[in-house]
N, C-alpha and C. Protein backbone atom coordinates (compact mmCIF):
# COMPACT_ATOMS: atom_id res chain seq x y z
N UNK A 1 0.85 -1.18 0.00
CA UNK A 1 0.00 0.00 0.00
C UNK A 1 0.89 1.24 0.00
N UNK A 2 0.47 2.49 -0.93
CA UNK A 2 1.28 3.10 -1.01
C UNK A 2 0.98 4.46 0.45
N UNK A 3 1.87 5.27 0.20
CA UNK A 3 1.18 6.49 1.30
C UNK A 3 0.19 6.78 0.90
N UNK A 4 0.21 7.34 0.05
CA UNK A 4 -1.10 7.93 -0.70
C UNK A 4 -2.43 7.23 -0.12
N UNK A 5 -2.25 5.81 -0.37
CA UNK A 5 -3.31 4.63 0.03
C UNK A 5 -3.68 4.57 1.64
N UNK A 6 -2.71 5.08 2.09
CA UNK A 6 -2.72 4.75 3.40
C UNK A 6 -3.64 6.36 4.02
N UNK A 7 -2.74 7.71 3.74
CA UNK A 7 -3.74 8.30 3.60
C UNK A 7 -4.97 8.43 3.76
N UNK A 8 -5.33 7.76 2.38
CA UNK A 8 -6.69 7.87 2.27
C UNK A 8 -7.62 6.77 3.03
N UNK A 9 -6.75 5.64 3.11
CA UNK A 9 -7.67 5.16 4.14
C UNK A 9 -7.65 5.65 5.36
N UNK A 10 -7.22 6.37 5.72
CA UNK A 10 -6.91 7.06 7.59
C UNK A 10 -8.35 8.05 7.69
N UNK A 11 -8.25 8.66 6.48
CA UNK A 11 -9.52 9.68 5.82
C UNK A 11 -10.70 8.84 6.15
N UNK A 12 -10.71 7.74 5.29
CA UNK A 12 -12.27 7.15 5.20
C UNK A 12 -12.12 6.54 6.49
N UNK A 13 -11.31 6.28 7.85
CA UNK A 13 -11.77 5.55 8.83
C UNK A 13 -12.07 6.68 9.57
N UNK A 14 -11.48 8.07 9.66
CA UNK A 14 -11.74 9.03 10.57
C UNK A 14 -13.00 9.82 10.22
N UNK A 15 -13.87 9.23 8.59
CA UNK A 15 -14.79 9.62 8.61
C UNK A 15 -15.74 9.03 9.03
N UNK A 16 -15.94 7.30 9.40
CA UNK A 16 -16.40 6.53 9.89
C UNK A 16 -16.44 7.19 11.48
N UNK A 17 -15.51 7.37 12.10
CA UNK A 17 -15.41 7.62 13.88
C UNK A 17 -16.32 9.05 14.11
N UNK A 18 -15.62 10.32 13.40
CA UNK A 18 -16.35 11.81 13.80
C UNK A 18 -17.25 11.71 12.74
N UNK A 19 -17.55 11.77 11.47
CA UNK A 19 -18.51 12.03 10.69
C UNK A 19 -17.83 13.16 9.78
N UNK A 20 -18.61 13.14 8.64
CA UNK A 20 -18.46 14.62 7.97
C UNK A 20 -18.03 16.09 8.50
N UNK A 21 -18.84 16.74 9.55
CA UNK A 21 -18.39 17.91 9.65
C UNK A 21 -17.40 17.63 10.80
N UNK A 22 -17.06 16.84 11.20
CA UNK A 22 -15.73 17.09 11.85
C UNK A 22 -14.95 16.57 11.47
N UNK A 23 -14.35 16.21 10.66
CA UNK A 23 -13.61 15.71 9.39
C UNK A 23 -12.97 16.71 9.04
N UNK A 24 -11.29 17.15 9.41
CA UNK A 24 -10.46 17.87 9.23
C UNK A 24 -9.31 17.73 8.98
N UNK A 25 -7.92 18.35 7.93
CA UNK A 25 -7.04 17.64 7.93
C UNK A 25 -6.15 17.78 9.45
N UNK A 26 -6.24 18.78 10.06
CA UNK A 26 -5.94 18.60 11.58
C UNK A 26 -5.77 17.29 12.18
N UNK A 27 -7.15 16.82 12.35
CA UNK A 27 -6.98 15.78 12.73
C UNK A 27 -6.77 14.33 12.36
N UNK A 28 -6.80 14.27 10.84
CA UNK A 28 -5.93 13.43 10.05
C UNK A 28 -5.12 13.46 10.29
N UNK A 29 -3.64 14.99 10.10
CA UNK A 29 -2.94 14.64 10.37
C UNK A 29 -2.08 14.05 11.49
N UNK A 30 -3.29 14.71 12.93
CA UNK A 30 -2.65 14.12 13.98
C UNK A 30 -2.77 12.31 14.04
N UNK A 31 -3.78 11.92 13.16
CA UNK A 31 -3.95 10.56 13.27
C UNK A 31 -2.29 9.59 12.86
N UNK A 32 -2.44 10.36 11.79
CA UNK A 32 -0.99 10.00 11.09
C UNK A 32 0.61 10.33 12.01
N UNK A 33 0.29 11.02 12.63
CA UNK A 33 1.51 11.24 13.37
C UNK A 33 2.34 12.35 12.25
N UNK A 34 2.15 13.27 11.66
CA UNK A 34 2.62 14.19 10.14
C UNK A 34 2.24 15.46 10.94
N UNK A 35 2.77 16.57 10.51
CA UNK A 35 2.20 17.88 10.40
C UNK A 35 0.71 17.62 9.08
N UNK A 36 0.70 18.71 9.19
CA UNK A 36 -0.76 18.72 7.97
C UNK A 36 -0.09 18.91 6.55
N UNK A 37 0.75 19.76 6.82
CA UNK A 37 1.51 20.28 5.19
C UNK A 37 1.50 18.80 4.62
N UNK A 38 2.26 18.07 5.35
CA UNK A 38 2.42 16.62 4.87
C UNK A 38 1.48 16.29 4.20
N UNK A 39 0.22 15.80 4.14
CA UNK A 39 -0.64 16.18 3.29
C UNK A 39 -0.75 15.98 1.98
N UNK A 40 -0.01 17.42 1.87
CA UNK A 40 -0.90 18.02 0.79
C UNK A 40 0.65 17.46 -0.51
N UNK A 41 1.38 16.53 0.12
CA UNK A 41 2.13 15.64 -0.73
C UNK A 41 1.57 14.85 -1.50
N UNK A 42 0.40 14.15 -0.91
CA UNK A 42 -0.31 13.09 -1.33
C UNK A 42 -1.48 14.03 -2.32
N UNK A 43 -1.93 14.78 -1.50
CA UNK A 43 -3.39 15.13 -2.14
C UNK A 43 -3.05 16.86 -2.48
N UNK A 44 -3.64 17.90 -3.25
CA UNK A 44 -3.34 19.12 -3.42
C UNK A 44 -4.03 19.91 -2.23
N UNK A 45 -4.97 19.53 -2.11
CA UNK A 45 -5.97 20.49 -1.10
C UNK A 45 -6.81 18.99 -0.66
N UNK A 46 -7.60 19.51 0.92
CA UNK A 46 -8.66 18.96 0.93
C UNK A 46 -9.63 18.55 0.18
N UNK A 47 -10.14 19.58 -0.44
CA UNK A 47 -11.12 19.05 -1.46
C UNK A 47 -10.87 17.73 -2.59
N UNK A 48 -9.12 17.90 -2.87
CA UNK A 48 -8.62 16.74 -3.68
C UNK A 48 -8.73 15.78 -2.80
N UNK A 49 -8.36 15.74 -1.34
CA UNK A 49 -8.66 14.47 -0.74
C UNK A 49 -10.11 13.75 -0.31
N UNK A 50 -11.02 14.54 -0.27
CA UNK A 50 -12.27 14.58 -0.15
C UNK A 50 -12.81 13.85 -1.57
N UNK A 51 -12.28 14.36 -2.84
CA UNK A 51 -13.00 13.45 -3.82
C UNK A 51 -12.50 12.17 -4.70
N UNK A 52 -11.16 12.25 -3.81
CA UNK A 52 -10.59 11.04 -3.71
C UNK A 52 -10.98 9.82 -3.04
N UNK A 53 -11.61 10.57 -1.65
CA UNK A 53 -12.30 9.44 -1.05
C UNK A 53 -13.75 9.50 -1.70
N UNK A 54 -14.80 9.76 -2.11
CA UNK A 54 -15.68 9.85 -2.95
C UNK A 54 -15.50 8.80 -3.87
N UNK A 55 -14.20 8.71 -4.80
CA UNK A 55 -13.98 7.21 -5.64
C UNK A 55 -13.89 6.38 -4.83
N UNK A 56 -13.29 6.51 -3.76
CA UNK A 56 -13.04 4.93 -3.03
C UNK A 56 -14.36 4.58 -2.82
N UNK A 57 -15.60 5.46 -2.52
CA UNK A 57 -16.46 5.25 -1.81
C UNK A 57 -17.32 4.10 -2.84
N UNK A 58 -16.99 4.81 -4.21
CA UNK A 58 -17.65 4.42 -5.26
C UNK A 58 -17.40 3.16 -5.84
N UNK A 59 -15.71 2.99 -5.72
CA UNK A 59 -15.49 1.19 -5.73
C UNK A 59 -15.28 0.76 -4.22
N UNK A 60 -15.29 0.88 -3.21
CA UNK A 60 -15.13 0.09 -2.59
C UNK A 60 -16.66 -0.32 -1.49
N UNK A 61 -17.28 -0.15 -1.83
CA UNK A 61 -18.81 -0.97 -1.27
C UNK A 61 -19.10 -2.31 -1.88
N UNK A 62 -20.17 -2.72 -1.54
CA UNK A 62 -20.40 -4.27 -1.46
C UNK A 62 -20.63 -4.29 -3.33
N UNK A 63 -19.85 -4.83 -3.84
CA UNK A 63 -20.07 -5.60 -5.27
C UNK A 63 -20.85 -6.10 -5.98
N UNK A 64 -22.23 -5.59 -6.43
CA UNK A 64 -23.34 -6.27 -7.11
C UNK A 64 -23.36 -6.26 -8.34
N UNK A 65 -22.95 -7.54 -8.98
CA UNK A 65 -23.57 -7.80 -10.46
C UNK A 65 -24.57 -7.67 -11.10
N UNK A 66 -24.46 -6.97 -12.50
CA UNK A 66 -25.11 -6.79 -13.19
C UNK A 66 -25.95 -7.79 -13.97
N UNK A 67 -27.02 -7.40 -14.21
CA UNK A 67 -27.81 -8.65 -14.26
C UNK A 67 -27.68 -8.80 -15.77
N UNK A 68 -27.90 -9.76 -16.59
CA UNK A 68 -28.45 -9.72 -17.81
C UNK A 68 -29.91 -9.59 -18.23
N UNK A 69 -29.75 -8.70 -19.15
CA UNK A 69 -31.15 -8.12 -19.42
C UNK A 69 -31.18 -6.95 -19.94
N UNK A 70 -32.39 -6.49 -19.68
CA UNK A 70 -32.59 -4.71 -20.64
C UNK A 70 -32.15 -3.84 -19.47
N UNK A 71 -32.38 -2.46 -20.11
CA UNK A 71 -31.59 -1.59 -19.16
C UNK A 71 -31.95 -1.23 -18.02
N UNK A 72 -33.43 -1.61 -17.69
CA UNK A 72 -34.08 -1.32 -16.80
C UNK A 72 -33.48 -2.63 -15.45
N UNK A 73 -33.24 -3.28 -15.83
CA UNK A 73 -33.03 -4.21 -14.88
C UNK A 73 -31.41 -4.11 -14.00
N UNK A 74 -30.42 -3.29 -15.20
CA UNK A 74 -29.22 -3.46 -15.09
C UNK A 74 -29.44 -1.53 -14.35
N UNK A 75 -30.00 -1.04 -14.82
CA UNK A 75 -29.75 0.42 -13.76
C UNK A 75 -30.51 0.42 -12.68
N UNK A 76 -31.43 -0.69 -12.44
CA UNK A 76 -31.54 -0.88 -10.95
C UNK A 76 -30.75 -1.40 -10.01
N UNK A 77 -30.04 -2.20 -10.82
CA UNK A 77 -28.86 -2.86 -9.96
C UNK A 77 -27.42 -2.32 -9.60
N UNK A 78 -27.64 -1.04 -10.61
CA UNK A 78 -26.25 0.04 -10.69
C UNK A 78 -26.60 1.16 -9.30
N UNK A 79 -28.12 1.78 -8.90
CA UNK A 79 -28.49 2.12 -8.09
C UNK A 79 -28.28 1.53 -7.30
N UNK A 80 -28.77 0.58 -6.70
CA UNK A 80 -28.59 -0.52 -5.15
C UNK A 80 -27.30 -0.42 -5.28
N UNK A 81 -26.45 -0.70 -6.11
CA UNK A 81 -24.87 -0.96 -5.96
C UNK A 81 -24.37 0.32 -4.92
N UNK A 82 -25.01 1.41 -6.08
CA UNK A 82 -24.41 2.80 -5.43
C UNK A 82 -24.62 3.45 -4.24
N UNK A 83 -25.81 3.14 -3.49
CA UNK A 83 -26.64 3.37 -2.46
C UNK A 83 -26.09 2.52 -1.10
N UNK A 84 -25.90 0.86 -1.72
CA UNK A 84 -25.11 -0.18 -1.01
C UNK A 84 -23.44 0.98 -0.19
N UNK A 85 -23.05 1.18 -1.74
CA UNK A 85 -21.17 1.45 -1.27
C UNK A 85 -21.45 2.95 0.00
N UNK A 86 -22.38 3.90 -0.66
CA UNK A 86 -22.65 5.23 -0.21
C UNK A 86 -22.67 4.69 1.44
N UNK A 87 -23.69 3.17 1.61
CA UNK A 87 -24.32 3.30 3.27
C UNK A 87 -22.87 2.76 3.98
N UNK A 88 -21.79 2.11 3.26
CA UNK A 88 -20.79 1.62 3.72
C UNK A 88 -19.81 2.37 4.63
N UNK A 89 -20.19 4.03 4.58
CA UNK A 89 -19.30 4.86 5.54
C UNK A 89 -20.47 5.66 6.15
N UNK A 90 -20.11 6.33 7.04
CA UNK A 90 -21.00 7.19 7.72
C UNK A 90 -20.84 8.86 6.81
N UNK A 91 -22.05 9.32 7.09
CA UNK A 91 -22.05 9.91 6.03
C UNK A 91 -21.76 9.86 4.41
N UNK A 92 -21.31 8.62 4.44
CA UNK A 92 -21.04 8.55 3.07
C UNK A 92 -21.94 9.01 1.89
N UNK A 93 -23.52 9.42 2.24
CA UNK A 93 -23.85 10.03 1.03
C UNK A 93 -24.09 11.41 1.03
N UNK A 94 -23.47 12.09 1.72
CA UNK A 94 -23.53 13.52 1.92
C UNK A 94 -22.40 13.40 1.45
N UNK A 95 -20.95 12.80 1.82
CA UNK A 95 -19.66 12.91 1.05
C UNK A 95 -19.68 13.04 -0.63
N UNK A 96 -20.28 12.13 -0.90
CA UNK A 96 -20.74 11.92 -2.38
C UNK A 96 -21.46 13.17 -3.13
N UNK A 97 -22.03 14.01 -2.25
CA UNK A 97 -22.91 15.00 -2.53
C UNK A 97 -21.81 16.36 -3.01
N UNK A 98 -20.79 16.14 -2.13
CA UNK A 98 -19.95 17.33 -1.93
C UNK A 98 -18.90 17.44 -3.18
N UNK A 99 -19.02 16.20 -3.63
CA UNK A 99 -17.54 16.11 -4.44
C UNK A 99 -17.72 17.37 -5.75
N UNK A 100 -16.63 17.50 -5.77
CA UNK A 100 -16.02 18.13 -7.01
C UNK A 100 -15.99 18.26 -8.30
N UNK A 101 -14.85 17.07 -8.33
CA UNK A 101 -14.57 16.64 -9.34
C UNK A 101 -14.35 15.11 -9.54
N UNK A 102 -15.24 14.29 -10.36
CA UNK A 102 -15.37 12.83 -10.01
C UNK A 102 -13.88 12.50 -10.86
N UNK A 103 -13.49 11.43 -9.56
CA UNK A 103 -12.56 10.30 -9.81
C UNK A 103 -12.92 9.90 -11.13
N UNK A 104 -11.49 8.67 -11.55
CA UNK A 104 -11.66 7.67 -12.68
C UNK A 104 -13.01 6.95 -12.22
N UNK A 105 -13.17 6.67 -11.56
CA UNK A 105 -14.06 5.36 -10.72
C UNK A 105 -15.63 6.09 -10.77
N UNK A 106 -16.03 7.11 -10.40
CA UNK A 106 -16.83 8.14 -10.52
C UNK A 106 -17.83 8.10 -11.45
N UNK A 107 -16.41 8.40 -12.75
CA UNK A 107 -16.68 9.40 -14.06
C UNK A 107 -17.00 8.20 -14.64
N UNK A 108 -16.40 6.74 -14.62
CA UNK A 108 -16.89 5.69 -15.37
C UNK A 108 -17.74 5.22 -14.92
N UNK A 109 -18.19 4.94 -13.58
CA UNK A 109 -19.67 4.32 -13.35
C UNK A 109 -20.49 5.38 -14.09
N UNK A 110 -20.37 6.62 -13.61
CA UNK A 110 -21.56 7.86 -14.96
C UNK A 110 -21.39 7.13 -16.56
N UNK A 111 -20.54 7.08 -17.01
CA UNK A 111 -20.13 7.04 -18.38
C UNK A 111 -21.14 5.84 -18.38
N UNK A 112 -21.02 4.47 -17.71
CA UNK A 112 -21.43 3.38 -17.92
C UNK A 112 -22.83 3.09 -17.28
N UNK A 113 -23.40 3.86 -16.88
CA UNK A 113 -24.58 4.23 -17.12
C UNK A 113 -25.35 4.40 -18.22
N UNK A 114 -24.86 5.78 -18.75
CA UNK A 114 -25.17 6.29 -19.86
C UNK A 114 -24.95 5.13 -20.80
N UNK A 115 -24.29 4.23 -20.88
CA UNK A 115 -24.25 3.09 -22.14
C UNK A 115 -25.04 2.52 -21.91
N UNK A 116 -25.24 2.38 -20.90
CA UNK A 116 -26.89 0.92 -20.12
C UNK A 116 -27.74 1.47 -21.29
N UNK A 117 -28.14 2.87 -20.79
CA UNK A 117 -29.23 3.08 -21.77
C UNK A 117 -29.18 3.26 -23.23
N UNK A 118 -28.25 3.91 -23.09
CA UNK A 118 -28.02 4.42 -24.93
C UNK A 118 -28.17 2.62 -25.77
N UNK A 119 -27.69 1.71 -25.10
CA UNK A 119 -27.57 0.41 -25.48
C UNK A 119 -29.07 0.35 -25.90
N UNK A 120 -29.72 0.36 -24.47
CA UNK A 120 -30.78 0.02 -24.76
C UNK A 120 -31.82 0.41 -25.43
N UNK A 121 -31.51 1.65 -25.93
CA UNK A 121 -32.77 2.36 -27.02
C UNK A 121 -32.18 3.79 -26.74
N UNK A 122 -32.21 4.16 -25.73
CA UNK A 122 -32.31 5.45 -25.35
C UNK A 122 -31.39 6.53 -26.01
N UNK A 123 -31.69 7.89 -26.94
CA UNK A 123 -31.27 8.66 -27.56
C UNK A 123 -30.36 9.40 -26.22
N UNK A 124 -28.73 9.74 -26.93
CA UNK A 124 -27.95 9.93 -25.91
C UNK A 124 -28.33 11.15 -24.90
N UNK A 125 -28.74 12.26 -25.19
CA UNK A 125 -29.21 13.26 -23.89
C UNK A 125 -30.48 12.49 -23.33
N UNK A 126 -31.15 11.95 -23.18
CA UNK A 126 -31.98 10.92 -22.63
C UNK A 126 -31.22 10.42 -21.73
N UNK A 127 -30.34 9.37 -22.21
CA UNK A 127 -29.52 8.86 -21.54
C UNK A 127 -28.66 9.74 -20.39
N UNK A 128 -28.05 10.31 -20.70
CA UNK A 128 -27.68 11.45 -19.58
C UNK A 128 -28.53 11.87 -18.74
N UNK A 129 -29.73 12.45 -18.73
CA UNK A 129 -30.69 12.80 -18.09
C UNK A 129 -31.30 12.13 -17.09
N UNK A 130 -31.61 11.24 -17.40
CA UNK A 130 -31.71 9.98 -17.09
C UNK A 130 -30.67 9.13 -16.07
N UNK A 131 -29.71 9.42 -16.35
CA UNK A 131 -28.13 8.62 -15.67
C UNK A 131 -28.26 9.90 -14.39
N UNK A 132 -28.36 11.00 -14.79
CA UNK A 132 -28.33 12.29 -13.87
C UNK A 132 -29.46 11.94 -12.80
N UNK A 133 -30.87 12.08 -13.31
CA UNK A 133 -31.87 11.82 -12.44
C UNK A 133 -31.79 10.69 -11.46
N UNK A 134 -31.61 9.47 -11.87
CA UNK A 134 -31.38 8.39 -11.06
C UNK A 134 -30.08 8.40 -9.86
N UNK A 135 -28.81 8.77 -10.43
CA UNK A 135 -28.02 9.30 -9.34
C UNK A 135 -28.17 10.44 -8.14
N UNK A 136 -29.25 11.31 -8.63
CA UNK A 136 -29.98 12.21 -7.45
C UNK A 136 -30.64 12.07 -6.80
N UNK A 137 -31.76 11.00 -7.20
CA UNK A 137 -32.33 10.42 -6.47
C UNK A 137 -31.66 9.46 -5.64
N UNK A 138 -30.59 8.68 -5.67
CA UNK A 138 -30.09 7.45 -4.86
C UNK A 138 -29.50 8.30 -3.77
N UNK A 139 -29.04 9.46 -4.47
CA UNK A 139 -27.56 10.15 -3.58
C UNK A 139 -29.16 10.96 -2.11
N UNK A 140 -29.91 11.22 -2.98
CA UNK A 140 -30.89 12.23 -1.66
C UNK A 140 -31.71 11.04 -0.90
N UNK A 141 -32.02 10.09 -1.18
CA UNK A 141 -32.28 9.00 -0.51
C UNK A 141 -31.95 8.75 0.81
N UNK A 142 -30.42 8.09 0.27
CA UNK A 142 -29.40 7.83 0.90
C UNK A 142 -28.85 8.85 1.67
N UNK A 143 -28.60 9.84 1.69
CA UNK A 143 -28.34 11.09 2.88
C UNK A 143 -29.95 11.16 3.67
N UNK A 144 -30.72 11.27 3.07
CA UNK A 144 -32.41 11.34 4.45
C UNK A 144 -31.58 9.83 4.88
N UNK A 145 -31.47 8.87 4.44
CA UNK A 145 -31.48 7.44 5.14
C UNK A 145 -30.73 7.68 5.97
N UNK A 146 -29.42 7.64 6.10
CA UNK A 146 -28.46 8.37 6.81
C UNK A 146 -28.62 9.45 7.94
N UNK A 147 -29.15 10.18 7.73
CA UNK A 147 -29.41 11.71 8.40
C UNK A 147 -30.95 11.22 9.27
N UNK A 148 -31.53 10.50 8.99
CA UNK A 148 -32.19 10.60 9.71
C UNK A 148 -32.73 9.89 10.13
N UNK A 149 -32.66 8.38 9.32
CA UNK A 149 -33.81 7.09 9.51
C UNK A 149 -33.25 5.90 9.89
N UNK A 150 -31.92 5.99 9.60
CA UNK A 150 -30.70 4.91 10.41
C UNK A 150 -31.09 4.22 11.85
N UNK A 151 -31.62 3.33 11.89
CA UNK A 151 -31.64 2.68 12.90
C UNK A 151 -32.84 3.14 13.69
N UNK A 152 -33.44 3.67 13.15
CA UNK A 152 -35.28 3.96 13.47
C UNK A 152 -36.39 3.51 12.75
N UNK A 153 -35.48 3.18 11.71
CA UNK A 153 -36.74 2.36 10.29
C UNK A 153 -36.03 1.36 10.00
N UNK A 154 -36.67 0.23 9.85
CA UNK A 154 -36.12 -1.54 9.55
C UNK A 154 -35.03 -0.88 8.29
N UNK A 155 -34.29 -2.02 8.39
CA UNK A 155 -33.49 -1.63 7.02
C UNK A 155 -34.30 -2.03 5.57
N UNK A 156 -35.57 -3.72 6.12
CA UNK A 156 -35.69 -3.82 4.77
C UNK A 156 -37.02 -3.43 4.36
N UNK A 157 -37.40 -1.83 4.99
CA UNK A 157 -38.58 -1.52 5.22
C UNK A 157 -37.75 0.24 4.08
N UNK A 158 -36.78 0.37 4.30
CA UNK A 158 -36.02 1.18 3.59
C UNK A 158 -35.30 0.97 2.46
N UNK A 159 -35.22 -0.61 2.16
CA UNK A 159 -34.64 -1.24 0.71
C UNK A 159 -36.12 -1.20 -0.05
N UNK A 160 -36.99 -1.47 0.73
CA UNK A 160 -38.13 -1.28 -0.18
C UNK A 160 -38.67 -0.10 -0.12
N UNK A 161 -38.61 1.26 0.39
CA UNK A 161 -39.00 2.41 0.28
C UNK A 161 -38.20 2.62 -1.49
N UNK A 162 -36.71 2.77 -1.25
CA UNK A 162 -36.23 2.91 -1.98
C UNK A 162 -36.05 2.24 -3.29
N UNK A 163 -36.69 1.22 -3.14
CA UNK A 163 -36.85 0.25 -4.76
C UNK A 163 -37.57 0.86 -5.25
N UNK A 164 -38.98 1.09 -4.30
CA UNK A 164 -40.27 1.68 -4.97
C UNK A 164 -40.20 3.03 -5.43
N UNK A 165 -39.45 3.83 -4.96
CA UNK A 165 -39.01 5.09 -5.73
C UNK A 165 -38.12 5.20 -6.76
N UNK A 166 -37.50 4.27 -6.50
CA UNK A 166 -36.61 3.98 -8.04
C UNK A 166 -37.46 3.37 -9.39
N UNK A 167 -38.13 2.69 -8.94
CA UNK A 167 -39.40 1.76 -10.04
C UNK A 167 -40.23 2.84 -10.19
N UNK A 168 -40.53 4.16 -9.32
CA UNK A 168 -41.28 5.11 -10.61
C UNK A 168 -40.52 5.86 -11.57
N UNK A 169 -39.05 6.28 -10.86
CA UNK A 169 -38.30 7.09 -11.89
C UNK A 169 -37.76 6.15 -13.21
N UNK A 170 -37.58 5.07 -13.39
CA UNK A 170 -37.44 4.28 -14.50
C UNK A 170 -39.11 3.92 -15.50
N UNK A 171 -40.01 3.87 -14.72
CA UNK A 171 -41.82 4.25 -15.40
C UNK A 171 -41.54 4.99 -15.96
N UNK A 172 -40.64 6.13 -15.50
CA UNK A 172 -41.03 7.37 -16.75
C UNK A 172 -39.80 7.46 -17.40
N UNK A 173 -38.77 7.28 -16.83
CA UNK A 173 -37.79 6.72 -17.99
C UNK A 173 -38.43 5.97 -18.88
N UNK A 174 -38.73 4.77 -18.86
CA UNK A 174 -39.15 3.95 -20.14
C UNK A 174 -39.87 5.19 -20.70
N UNK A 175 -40.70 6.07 -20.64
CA UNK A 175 -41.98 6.49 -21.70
C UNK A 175 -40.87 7.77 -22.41
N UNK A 176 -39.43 8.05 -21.90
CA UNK A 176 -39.35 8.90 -22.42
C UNK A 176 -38.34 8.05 -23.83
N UNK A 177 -38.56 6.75 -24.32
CA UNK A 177 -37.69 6.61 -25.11
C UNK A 177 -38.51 5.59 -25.82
């Protein structure tokens, strides 16, 4: 593992312990045993380290395969995926909210979205629109889930809130193509 790696995992565990708003490189760096400047070796600014962890967030959650089938079946399963990795840190979908500038990891789950559909019929700004809408919805979901319903509402009383709101925004996806 490189520094860099190490880093950033110190990041995503100290965002697990305080949460988002107390999430500082201060206290990163005291985690690390570094001044802070140190840092900014690895990453340019906070914000670079912030949407650095944002990709990790994005590959490193629980792994769900894509199903075979039409697109409707395979961008439901790209949602749960994303919603899955988001619940994997605390705060993790408010982190997601904040980012910047998306990672490799990011920019290609978007990109590969947009092919789900374009594959599947869908004229390419459709497709975008579409790839856009569904990621806003998972990402605002998932922060109310988080922020507020964590461990006050069953979890699979909230996998199915959230299916069922995803199964209307794809209803009208299908009619727009």
């Amino acid at each position: 593992m490189s520094r860099r790696d190490e880093v950033l995992q110190a990041a995503l565990d100290l965002l697990d312990e305080v949460g988002l708003d107390d999430l500082t490189t201060r206290k990163l760096a005291d985690r690390l045993g570094v001044q802070v400047g140190a840092l900014y070796r690895h990453f340019t600014s906070k914000r670079a380290l912030l949407d650095a962890m944002v990709d990790a967030i994005a590959t490193g959650g629980p792994t769900r395969s894509l199903p075979e089938g039409d697109w409707a079946d395979r961008l439901t399963a790209m949602a749960i995926g994303m919603r899955s990795a988001m619940l994997t840190r605390r705060d993790g979908a408010r982190l997601v909210a904040t980012m910047s500038t998306p990672g490799p990891e990011a920019a290609a789950q978007f990109a590969g979205t947009i092919g789900v559909l374009v594959h599947g019929g869908a004229p390419p700004e459709i497709a975008a629109l579409a790839t856009d809408t569904v990621f806003a919805y998972v990402n605002g979901f998932t922060i109310e889930e988080q922020a507020r319903k964590t461990g006050r509402v069953p979890r699979e009383q909230l996998d199915r809130e959230f299916e069922a709101g995803l199964g209307l925004i794809i209803a009208g996806v299908r009619t727009a193509f």
